[in-house]
PDB file of N, CA and C in Angstrom:
ATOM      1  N   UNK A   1       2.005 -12.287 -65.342  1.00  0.00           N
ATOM      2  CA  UNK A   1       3.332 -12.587 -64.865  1.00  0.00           C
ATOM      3  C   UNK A   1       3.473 -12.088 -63.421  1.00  0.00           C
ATOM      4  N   UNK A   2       4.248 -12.922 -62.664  1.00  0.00           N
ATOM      5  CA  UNK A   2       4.242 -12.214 -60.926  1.00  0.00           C
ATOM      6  C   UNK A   2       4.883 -11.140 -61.224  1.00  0.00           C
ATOM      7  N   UNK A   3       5.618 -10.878 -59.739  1.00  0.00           N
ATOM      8  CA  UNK A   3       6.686 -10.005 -59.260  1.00  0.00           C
ATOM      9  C   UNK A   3       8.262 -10.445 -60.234  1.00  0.00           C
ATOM     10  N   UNK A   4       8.798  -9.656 -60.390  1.00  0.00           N
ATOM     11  CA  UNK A   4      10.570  -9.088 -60.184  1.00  0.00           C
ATOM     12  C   UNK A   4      10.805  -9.632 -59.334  1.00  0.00           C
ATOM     13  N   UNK A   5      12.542  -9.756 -59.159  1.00  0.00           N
ATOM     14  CA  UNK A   5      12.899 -10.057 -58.138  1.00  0.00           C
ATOM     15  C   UNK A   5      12.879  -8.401 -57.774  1.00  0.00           C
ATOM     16  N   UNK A   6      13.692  -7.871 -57.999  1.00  0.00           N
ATOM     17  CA  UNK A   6      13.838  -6.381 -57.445  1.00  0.00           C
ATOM     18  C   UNK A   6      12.149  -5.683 -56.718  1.00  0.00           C
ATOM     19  N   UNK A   7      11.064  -5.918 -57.711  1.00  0.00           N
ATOM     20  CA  UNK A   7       9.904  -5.674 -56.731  1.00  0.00           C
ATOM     21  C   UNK A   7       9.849  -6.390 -55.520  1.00  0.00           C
ATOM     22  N   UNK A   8      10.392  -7.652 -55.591  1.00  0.00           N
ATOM     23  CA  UNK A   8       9.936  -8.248 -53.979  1.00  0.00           C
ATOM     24  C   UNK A   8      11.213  -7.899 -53.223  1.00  0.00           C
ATOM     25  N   UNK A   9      12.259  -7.385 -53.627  1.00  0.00           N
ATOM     26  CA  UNK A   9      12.701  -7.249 -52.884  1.00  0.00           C
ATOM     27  C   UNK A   9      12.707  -5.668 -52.417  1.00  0.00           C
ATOM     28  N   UNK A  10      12.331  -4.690 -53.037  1.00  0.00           N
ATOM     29  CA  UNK A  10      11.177  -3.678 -52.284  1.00  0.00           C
ATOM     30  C   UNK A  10      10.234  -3.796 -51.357  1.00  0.00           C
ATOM     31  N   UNK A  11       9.706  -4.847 -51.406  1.00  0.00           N
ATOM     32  CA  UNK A  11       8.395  -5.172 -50.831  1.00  0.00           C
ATOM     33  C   UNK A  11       9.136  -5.276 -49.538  1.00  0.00           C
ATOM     34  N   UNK A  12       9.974  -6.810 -49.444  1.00  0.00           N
ATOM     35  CA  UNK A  12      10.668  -7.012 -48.270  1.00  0.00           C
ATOM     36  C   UNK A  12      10.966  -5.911 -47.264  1.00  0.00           C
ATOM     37  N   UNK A  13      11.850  -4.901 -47.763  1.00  0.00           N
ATOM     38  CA  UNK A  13      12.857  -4.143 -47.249  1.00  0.00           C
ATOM     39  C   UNK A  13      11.611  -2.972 -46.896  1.00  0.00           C
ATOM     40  N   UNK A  14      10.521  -2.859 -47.499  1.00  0.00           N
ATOM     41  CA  UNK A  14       9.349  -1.571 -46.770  1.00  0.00           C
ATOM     42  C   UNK A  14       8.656  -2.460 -45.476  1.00  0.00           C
ATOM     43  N   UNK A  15       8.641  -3.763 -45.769  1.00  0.00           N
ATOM     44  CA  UNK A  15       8.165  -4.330 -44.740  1.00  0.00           C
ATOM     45  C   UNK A  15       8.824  -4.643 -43.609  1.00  0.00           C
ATOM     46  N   UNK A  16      10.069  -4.887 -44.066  1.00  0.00           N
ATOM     47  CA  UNK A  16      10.824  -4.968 -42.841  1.00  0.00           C
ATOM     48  C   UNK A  16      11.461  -3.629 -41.744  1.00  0.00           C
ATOM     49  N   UNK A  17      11.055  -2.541 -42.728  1.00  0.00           N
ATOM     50  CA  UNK A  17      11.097  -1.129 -41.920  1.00  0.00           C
ATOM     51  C   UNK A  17       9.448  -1.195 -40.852  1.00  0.00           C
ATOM     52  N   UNK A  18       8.801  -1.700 -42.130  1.00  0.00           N
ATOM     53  CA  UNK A  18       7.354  -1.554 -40.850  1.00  0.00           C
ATOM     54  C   UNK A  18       7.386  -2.583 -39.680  1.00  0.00           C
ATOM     55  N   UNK A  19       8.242  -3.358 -39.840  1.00  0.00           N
ATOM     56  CA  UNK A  19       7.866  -4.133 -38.483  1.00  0.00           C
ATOM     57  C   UNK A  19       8.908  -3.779 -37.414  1.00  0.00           C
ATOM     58  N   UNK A  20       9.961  -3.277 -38.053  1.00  0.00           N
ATOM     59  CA  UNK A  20      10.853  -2.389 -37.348  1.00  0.00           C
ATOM     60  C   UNK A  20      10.571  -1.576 -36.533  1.00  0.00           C
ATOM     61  N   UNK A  21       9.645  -0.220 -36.920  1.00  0.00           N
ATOM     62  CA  UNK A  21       8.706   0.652 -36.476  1.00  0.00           C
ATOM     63  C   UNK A  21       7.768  -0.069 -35.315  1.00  0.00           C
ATOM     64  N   UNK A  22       7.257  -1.098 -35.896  1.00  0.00           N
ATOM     65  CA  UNK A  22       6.583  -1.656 -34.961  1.00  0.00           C
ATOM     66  C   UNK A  22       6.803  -2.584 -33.738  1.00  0.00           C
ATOM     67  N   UNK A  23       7.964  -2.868 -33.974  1.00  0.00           N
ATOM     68  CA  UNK A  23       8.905  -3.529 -32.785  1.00  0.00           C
ATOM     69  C   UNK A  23       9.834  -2.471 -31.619  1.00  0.00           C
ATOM     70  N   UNK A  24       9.734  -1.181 -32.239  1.00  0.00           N
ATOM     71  CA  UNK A  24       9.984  -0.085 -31.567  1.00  0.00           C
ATOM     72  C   UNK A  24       9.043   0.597 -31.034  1.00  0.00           C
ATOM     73  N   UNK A  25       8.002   0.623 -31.146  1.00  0.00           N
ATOM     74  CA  UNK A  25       6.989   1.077 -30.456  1.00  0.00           C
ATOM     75  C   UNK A  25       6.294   0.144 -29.265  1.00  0.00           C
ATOM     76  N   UNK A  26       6.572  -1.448 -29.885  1.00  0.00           N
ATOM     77  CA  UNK A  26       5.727  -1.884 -28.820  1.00  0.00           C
ATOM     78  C   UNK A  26       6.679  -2.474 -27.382  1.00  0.00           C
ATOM     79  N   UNK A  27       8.659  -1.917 -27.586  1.00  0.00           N
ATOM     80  CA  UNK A  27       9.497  -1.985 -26.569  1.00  0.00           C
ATOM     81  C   UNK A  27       9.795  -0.691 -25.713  1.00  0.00           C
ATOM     82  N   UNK A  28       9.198  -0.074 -26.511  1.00  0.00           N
ATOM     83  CA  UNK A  28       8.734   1.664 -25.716  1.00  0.00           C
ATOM     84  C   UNK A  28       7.539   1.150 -24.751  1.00  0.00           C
ATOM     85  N   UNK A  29       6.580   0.732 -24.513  1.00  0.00           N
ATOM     86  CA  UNK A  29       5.717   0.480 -23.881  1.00  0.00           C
ATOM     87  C   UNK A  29       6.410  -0.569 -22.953  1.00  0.00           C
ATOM     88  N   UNK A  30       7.386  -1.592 -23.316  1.00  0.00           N
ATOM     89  CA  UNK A  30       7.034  -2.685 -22.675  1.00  0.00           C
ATOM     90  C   UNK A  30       8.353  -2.300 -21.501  1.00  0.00           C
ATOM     91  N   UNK A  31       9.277  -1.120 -21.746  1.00  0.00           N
ATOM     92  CA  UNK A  31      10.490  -0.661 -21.041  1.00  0.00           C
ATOM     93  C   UNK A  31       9.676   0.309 -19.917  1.00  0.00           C
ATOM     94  N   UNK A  32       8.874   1.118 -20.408  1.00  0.00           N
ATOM     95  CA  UNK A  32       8.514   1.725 -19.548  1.00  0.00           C
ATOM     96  C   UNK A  32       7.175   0.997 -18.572  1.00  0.00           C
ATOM     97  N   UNK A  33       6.856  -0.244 -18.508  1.00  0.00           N
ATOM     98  CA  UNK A  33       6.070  -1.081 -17.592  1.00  0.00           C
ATOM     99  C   UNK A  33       7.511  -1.869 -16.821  1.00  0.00           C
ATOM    100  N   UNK A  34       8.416  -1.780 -17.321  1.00  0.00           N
ATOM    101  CA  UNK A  34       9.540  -2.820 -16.567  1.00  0.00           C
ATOM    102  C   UNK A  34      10.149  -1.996 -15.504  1.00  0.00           C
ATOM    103  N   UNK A  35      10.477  -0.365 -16.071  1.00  0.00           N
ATOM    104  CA  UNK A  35      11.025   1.093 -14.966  1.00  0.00           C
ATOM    105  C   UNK A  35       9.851   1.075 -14.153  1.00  0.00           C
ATOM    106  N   UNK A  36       9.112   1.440 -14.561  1.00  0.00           N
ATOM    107  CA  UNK A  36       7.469   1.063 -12.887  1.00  0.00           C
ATOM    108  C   UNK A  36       8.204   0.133 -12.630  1.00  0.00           C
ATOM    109  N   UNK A  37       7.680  -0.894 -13.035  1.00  0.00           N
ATOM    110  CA  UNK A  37       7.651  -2.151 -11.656  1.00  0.00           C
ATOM    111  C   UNK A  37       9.389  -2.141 -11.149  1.00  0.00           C
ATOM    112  N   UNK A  38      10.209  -1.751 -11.445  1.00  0.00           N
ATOM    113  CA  UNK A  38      11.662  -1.451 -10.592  1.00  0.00           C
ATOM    114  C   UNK A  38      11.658  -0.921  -9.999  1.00  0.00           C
ATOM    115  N   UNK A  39      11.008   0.755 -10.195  1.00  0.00           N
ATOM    116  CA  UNK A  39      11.195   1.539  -9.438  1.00  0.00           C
ATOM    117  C   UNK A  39       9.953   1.637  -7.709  1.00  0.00           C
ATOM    118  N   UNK A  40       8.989   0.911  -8.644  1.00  0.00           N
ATOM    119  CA  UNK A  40       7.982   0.831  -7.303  1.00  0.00           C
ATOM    120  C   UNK A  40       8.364  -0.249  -6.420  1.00  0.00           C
ATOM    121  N   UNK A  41       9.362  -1.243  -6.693  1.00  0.00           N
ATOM    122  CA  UNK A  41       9.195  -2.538  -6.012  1.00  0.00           C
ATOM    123  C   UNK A  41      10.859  -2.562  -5.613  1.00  0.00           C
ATOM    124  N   UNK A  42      11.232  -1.330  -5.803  1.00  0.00           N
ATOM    125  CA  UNK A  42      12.819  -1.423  -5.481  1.00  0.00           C
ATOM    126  C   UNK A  42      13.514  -2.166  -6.303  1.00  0.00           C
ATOM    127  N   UNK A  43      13.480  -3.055  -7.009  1.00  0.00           N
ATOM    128  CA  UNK A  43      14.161  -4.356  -7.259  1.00  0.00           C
ATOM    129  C   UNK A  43      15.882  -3.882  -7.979  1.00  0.00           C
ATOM    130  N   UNK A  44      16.690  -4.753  -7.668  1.00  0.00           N
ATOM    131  CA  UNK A  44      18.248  -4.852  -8.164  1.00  0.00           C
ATOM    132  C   UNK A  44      17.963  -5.412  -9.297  1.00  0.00           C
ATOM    133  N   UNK A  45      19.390  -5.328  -9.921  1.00  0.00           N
ATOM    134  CA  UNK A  45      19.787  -6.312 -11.004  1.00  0.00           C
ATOM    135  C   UNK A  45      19.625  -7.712 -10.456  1.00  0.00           C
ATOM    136  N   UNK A  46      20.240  -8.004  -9.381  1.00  0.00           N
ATOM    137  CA  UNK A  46      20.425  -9.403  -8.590  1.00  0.00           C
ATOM    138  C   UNK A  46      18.999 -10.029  -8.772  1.00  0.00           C
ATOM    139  N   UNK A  47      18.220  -8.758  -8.111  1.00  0.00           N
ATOM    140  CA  UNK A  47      16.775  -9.670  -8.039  1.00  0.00           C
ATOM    141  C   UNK A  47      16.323 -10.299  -9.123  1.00  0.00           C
ATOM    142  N   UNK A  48      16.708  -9.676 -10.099  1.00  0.00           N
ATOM    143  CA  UNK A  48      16.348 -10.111 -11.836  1.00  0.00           C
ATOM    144  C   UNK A  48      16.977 -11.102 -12.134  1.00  0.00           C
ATOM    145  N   UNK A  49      18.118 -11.632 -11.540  1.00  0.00           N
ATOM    146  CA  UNK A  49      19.002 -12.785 -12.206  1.00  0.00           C
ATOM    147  C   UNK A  49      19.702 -12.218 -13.286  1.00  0.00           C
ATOM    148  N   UNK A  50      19.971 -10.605 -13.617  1.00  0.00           N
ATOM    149  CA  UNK A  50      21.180 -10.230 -14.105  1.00  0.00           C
ATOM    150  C   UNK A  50      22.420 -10.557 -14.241  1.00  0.00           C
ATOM    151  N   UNK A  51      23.322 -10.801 -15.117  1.00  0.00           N
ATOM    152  CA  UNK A  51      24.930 -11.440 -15.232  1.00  0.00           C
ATOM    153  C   UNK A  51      25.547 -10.115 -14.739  1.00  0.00           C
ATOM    154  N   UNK A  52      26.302 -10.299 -13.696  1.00  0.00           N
ATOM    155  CA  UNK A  52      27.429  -9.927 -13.168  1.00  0.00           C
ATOM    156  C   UNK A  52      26.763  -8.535 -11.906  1.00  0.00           C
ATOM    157  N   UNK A  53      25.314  -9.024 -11.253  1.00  0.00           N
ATOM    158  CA  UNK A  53      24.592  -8.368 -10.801  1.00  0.00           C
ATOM    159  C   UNK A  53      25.491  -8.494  -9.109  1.00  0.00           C
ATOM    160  N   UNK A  54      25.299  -7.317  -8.599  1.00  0.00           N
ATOM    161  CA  UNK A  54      25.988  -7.522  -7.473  1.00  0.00           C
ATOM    162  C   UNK A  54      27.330  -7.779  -6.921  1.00  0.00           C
ATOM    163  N   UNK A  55      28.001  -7.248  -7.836  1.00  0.00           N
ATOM    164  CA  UNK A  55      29.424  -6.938  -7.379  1.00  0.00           C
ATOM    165  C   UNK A  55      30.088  -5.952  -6.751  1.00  0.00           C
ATOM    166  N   UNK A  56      29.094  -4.689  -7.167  1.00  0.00           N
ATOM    167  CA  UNK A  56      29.381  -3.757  -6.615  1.00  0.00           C
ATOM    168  C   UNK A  56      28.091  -2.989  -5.895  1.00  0.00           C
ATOM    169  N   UNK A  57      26.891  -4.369  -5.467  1.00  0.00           N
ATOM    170  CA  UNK A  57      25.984  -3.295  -5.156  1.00  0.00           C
ATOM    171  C   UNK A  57      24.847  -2.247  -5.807  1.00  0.00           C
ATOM    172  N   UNK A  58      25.042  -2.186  -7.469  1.00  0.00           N
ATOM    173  CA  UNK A  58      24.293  -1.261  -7.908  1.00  0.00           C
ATOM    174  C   UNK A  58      23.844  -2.099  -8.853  1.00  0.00           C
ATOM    175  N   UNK A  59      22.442  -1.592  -9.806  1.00  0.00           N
ATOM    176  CA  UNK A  59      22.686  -1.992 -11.072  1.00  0.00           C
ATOM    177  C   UNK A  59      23.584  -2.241 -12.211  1.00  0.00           C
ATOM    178  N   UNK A  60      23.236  -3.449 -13.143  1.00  0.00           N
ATOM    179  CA  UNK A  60      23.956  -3.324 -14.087  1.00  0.00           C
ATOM    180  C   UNK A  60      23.770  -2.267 -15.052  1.00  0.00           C
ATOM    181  N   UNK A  61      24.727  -1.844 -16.066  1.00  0.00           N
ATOM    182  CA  UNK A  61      24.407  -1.027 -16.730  1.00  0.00           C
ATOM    183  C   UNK A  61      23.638  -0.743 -18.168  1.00  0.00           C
ATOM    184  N   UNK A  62      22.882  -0.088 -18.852  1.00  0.00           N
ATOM    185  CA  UNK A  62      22.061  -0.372 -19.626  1.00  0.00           C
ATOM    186  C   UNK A  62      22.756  -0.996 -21.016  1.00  0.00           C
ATOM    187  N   UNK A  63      21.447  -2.313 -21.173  1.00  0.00           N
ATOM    188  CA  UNK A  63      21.765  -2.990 -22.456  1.00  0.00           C
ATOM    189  C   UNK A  63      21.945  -1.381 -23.750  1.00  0.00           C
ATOM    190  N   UNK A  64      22.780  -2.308 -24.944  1.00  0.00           N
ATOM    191  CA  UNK A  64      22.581  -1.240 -25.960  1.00  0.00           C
ATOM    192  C   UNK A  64      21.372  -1.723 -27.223  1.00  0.00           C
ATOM    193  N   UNK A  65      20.271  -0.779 -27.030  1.00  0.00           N
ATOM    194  CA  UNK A  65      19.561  -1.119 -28.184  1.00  0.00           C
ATOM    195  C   UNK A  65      19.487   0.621 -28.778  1.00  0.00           C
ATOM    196  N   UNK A  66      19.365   0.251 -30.375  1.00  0.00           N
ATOM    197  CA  UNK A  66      18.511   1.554 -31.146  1.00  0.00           C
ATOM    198  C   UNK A  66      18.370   2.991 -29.911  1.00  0.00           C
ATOM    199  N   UNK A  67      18.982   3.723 -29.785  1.00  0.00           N
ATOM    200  CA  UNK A  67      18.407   5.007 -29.265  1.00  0.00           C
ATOM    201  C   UNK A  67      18.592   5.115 -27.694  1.00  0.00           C
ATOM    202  N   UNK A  68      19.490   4.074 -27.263  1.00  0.00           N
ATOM    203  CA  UNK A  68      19.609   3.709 -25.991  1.00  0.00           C
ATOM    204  C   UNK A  68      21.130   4.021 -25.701  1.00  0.00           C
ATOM    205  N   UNK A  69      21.661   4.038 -23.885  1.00  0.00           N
ATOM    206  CA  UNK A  69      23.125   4.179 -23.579  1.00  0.00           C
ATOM    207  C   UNK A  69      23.827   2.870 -23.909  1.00  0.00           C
ATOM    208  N   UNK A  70      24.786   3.496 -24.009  1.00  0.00           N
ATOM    209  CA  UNK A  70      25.863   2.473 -24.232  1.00  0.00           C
ATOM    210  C   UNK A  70      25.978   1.821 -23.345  1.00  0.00           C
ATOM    211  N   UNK A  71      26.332   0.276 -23.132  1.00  0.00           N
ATOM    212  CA  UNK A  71      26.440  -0.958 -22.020  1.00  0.00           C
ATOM    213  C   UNK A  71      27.591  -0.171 -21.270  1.00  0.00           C
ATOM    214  N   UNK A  72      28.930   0.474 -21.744  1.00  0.00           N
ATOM    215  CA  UNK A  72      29.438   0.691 -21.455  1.00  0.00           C
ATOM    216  C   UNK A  72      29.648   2.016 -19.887  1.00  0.00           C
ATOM    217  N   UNK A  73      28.655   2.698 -20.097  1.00  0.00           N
ATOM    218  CA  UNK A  73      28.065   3.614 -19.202  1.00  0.00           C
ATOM    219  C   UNK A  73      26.962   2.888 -17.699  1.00  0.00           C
ATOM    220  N   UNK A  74      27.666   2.720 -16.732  1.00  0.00           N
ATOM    221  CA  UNK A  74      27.025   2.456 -15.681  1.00  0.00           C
ATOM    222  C   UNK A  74      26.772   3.355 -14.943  1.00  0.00           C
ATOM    223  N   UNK A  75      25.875   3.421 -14.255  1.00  0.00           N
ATOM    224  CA  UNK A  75      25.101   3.997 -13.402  1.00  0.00           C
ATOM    225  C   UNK A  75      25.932   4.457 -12.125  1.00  0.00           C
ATOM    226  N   UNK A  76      26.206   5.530 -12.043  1.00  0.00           N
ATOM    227  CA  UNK A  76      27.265   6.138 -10.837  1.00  0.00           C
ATOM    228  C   UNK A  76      28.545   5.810 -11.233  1.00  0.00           C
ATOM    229  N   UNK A  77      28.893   5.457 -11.911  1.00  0.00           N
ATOM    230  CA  UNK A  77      30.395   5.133 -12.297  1.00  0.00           C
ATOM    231  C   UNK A  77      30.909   6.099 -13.184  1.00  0.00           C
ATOM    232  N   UNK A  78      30.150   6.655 -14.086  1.00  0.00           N
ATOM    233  CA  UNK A  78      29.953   7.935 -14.968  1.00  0.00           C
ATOM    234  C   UNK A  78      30.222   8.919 -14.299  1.00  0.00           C
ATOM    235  N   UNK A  79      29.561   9.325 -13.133  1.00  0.00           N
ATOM    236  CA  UNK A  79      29.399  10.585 -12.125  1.00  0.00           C
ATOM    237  C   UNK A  79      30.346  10.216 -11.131  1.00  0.00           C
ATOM    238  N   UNK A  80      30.643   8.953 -10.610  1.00  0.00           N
ATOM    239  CA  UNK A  80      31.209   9.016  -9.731  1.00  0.00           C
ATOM    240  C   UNK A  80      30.378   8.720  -8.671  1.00  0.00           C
ATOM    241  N   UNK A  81      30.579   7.706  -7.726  1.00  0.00           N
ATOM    242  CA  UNK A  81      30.326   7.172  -6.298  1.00  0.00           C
ATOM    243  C   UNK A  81      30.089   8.215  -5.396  1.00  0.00           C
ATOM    244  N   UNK A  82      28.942   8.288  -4.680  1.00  0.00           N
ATOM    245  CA  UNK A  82      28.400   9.815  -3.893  1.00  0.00           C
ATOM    246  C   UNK A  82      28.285   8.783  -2.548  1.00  0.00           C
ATOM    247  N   UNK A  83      27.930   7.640  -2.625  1.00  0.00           N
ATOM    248  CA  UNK A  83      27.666   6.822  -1.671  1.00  0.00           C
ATOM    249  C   UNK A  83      28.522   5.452  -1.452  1.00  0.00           C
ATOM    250  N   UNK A  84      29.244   5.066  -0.501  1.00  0.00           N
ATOM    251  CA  UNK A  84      29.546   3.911  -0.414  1.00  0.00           C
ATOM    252  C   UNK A  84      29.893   3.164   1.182  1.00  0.00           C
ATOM    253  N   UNK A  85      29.960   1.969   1.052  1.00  0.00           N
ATOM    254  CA  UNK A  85      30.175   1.037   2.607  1.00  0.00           C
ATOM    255  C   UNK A  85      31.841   0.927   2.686  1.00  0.00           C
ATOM    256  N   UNK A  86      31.493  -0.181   4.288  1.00  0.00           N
ATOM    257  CA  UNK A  86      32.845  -0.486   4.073  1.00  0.00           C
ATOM    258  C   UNK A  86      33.303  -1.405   3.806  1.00  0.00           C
ATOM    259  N   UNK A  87      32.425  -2.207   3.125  1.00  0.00           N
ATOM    260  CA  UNK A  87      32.394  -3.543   2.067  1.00  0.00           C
ATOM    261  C   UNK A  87      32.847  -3.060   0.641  1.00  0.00           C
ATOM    262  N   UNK A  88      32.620  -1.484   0.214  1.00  0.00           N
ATOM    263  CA  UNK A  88      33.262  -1.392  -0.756  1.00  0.00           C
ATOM    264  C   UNK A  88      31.727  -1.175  -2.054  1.00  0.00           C
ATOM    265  N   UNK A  89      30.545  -1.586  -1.649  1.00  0.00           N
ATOM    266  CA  UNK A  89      29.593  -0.943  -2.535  1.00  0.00           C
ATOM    267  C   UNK A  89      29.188  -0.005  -2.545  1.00  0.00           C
ATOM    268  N   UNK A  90      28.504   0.204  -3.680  1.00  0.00           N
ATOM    269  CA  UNK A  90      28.931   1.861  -3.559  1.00  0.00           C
ATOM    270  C   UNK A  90      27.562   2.263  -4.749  1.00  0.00           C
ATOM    271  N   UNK A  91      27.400   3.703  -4.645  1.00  0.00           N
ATOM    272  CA  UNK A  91      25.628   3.956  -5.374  1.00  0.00           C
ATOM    273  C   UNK A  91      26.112   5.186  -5.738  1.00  0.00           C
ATOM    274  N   UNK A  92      25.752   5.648  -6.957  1.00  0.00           N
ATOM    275  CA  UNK A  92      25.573   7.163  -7.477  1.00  0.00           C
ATOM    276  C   UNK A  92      24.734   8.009  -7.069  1.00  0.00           C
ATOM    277  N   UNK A  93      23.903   7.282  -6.044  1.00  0.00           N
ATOM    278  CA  UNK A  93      22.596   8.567  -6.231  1.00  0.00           C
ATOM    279  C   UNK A  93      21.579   9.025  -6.807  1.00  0.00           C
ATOM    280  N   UNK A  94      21.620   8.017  -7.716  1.00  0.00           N
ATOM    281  CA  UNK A  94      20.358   8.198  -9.021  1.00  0.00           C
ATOM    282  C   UNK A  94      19.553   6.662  -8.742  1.00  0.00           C
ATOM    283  N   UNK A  95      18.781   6.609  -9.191  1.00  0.00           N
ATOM    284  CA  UNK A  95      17.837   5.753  -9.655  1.00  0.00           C
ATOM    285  C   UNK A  95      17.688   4.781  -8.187  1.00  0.00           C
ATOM    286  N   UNK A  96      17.368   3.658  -7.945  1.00  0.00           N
ATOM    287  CA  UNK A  96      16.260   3.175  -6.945  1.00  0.00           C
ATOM    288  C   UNK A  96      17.961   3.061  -6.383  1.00  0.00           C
ATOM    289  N   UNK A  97      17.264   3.149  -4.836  1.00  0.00           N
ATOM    290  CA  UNK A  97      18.615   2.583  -3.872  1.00  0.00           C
ATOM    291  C   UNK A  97      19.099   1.406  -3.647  1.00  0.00           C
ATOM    292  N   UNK A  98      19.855   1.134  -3.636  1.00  0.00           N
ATOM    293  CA  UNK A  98      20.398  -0.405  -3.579  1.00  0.00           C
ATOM    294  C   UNK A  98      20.136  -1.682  -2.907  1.00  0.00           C
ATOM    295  N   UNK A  99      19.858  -2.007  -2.780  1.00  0.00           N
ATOM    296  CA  UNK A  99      19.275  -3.094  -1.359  1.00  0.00           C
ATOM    297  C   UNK A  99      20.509  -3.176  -0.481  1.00  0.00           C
ATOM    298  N   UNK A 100      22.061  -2.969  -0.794  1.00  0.00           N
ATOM    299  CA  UNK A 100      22.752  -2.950   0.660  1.00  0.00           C
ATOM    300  C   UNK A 100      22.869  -1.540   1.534  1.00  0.00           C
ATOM    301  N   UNK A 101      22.201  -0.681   0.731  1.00  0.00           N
ATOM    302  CA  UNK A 101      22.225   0.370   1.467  1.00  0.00           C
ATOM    303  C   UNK A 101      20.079   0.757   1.853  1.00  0.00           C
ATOM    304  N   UNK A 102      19.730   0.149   1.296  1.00  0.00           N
ATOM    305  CA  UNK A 102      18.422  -0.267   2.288  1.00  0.00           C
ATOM    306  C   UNK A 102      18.416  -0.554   3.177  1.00  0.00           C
ATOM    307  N   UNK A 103      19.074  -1.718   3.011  1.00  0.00           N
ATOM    308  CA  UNK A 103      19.311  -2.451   4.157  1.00  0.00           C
ATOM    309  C   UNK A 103      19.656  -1.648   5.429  1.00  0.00           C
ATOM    310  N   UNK A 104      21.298  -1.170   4.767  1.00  0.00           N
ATOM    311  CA  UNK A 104      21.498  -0.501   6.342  1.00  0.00           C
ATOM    312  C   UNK A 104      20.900   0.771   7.151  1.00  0.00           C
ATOM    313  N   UNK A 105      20.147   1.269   6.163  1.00  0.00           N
ATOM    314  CA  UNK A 105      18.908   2.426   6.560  1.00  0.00           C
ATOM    315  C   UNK A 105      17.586   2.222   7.353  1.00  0.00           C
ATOM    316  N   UNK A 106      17.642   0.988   7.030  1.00  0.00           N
ATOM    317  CA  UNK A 106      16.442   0.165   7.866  1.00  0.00           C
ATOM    318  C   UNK A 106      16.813  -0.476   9.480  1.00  0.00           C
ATOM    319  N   UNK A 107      18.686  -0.510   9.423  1.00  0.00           N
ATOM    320  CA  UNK A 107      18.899  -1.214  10.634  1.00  0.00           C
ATOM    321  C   UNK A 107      19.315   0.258  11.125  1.00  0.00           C
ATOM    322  N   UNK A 108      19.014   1.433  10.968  1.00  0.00           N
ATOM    323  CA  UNK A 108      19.117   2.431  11.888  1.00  0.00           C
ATOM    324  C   UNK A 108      20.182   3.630  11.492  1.00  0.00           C
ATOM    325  N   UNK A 109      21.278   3.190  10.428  1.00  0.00           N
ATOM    326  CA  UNK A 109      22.032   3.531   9.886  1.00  0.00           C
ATOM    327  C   UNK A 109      21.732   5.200   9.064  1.00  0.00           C
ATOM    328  N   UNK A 110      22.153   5.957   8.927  1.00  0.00           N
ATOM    329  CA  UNK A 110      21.814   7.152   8.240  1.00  0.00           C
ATOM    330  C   UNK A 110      22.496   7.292   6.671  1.00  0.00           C
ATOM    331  N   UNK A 111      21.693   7.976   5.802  1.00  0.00           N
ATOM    332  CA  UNK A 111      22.640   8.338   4.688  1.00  0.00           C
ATOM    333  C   UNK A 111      23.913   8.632   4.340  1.00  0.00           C
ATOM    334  N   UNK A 112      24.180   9.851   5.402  1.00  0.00           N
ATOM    335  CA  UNK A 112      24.995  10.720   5.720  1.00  0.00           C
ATOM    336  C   UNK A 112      26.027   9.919   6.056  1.00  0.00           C
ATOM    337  N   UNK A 113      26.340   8.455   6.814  1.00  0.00           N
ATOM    338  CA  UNK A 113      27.398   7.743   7.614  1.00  0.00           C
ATOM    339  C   UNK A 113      27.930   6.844   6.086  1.00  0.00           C
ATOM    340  N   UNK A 114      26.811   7.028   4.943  1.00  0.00           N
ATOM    341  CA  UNK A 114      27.699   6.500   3.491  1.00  0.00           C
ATOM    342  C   UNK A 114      28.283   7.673   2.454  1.00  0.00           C
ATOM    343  N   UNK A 115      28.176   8.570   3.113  1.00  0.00           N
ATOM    344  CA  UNK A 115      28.706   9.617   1.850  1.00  0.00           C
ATOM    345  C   UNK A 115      29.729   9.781   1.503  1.00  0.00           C
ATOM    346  N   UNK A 116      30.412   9.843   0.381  1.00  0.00           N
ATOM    347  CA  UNK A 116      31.898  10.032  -0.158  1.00  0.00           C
ATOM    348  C   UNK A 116      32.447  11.570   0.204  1.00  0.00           C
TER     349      UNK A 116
END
């Protein structure tokens, strides 16, 4: 005689923890190859084709998965604006610099002339 229903549906529910496990391990690897290549290559949200990238200049804020921040928590908005123009964008200070304030560091501009 086969399976129960109740055995297969044991079966299911151990298997679907293992691929669980295993879908968490292999977005641990694949998050931390995506932070390299951001952080080495500068890149924005914008550059990514992010929704609602570039409104204010900074990244968007982190998706919510399993063990992760809340969408709700953005990046310098939490802490508070340490940096901003007079366009009104504006950077926390953490994580890669913005491309409008690259920008103006590159045309000669100093840190210090964006500080809050």
């Amino acid at each position: 005689m086969g399976k129960s229903y109740g055995e297969m549906v044991e079966q299911i529910e151990k298997l679907q923890a293992e691929a669980n496990a295993l879908k968490r391990k292999e977005m641990d690897g694949i998050i931390k190859r995506i932070r390299e290549a951001i952080s080495t290559y500068g890149l924005t949200a914008a550059d990514l084709g992010l929704k609602g990238a570039g409104k204010r200049g900074r990244p968007a804020g982190k998706t919510t998965l399993a063990g992760r921040k809340s969408a709700t928590k953005k990046t310098g908005a939490a802490r508070g604006a340490k940096f901003r123009d007079p366009s009104g964008n504006t950077w926390g200070g953490r994580g890669p610099r913005p491309q409008w304030l690259r920008d103006a560091l590159a045309s000669g501009r100093k840190l210090e002339d964006f500080a809050v």
